[in-house]
Protein backbone atom coordinates (compact mmCIF):
# COMPACT_ATOMS: atom_id res chain seq x y z
CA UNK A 1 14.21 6.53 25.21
CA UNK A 2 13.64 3.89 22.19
CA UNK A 3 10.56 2.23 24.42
CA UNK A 4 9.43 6.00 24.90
CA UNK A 5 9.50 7.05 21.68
CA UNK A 6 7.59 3.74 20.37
CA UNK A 7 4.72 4.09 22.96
CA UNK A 8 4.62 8.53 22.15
CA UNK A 9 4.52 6.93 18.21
CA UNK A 10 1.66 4.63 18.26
CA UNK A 11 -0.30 6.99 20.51
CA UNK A 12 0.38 10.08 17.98
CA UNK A 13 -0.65 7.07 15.09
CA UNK A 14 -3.88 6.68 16.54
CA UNK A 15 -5.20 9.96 16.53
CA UNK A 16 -7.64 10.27 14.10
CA UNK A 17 -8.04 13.38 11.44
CA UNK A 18 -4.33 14.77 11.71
CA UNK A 19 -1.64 14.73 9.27
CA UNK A 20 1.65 13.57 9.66
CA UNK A 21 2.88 17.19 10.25
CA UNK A 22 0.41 17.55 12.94
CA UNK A 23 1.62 14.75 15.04
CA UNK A 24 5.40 15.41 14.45
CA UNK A 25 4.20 19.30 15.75
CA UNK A 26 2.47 17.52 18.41
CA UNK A 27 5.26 14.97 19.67
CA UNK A 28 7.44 18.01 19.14
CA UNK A 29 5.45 19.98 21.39
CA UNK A 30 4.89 17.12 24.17
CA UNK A 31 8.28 17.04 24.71
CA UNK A 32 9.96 20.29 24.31
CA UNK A 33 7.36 22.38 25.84
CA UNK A 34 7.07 24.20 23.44
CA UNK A 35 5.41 24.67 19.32
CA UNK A 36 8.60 23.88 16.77
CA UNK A 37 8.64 26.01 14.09
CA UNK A 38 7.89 25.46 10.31
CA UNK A 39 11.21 25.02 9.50
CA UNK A 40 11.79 22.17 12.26
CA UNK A 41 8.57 20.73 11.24
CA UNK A 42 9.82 20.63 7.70
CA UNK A 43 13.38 19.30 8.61
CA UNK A 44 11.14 16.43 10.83
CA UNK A 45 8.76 15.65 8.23
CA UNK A 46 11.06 14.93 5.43
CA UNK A 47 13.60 12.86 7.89
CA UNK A 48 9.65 10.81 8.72
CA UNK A 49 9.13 10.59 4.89
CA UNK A 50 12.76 9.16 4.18
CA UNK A 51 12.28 6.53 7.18
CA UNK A 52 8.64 5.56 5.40
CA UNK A 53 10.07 4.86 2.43
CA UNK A 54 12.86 2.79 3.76
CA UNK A 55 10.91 0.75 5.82
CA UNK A 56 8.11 0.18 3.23
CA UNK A 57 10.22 -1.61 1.21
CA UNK A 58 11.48 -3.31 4.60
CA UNK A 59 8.92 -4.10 6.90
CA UNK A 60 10.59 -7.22 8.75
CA UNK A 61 13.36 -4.11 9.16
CA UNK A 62 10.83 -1.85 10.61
CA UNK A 63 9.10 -4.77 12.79
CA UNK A 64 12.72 -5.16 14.29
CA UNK A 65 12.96 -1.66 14.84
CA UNK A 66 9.52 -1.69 16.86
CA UNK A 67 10.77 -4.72 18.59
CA UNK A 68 12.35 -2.44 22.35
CA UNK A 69 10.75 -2.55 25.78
CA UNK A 70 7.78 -4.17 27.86
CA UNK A 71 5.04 -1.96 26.86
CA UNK A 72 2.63 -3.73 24.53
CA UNK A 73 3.33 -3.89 20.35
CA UNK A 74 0.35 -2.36 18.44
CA UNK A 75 0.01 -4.83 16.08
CA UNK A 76 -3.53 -3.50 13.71
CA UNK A 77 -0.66 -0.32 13.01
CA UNK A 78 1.46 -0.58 9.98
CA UNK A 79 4.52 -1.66 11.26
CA UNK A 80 6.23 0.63 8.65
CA UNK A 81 4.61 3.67 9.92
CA UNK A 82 5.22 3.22 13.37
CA UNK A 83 8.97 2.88 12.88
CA UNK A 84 9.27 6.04 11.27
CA UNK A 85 7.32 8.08 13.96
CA UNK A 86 9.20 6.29 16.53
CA UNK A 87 13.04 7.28 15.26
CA UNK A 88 11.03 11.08 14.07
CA UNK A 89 10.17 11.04 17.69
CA UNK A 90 13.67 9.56 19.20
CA UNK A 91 15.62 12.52 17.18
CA UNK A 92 13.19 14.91 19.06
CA UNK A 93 14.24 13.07 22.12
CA UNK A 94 17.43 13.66 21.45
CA UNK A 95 17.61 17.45 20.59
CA UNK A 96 20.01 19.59 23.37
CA UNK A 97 17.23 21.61 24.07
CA UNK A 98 15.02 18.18 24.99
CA UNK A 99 18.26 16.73 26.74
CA UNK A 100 18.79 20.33 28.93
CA UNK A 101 15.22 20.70 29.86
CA UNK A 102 15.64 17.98 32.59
């Protein structure tokens, strides 16, 4: 799920014109089936934010982080960024509802 939620993290990164929210809403979305509501966005975007902050004062943390699976490191992203996504994304992936969908 780690390698999952890296790869679903860089390819939410590099779409161009959205905000933050919009790509946690859209990860959400990919993998629930389903549109979270403000409140979960909320809840997901200030757990993202905290994660930013911690691992822009650590990046060879967040390069660490990043460092799971075979698929391909994006290294032109912000190392930083793309940790926080990822573990935003990995607590989506982790959600009962995600878990009891399969």
């Amino acid at each position: 799920v780690l390698e999952a939620s890296r790869v679903l993290a860089y390819k939410e990164i590099k779409k161009q014109g959205l905000t933050d929210e919009q790509r946690i809403s859209d990860a959400f979305r990919r993998i629930t089936g389903r549109k979270p509501s403000a409140e979960e966005v909320k809840l997901l975007y200030e757990f993202y934010t905290t994660e930013l902050s911690k691992y822009r004062t650590n990046k060879e943390s967040a390069r660490k982080i990043l460092n799971v699976g075979h698929y391909p490191q994006e290294k032109k992203l912000d190392a930083a960024t793309c940790a926080a996504m990822m573990l935003t994304i990995h607590t989506i992936y982790n959600l009962d509802e995600t878990i009891s969908k399969s």
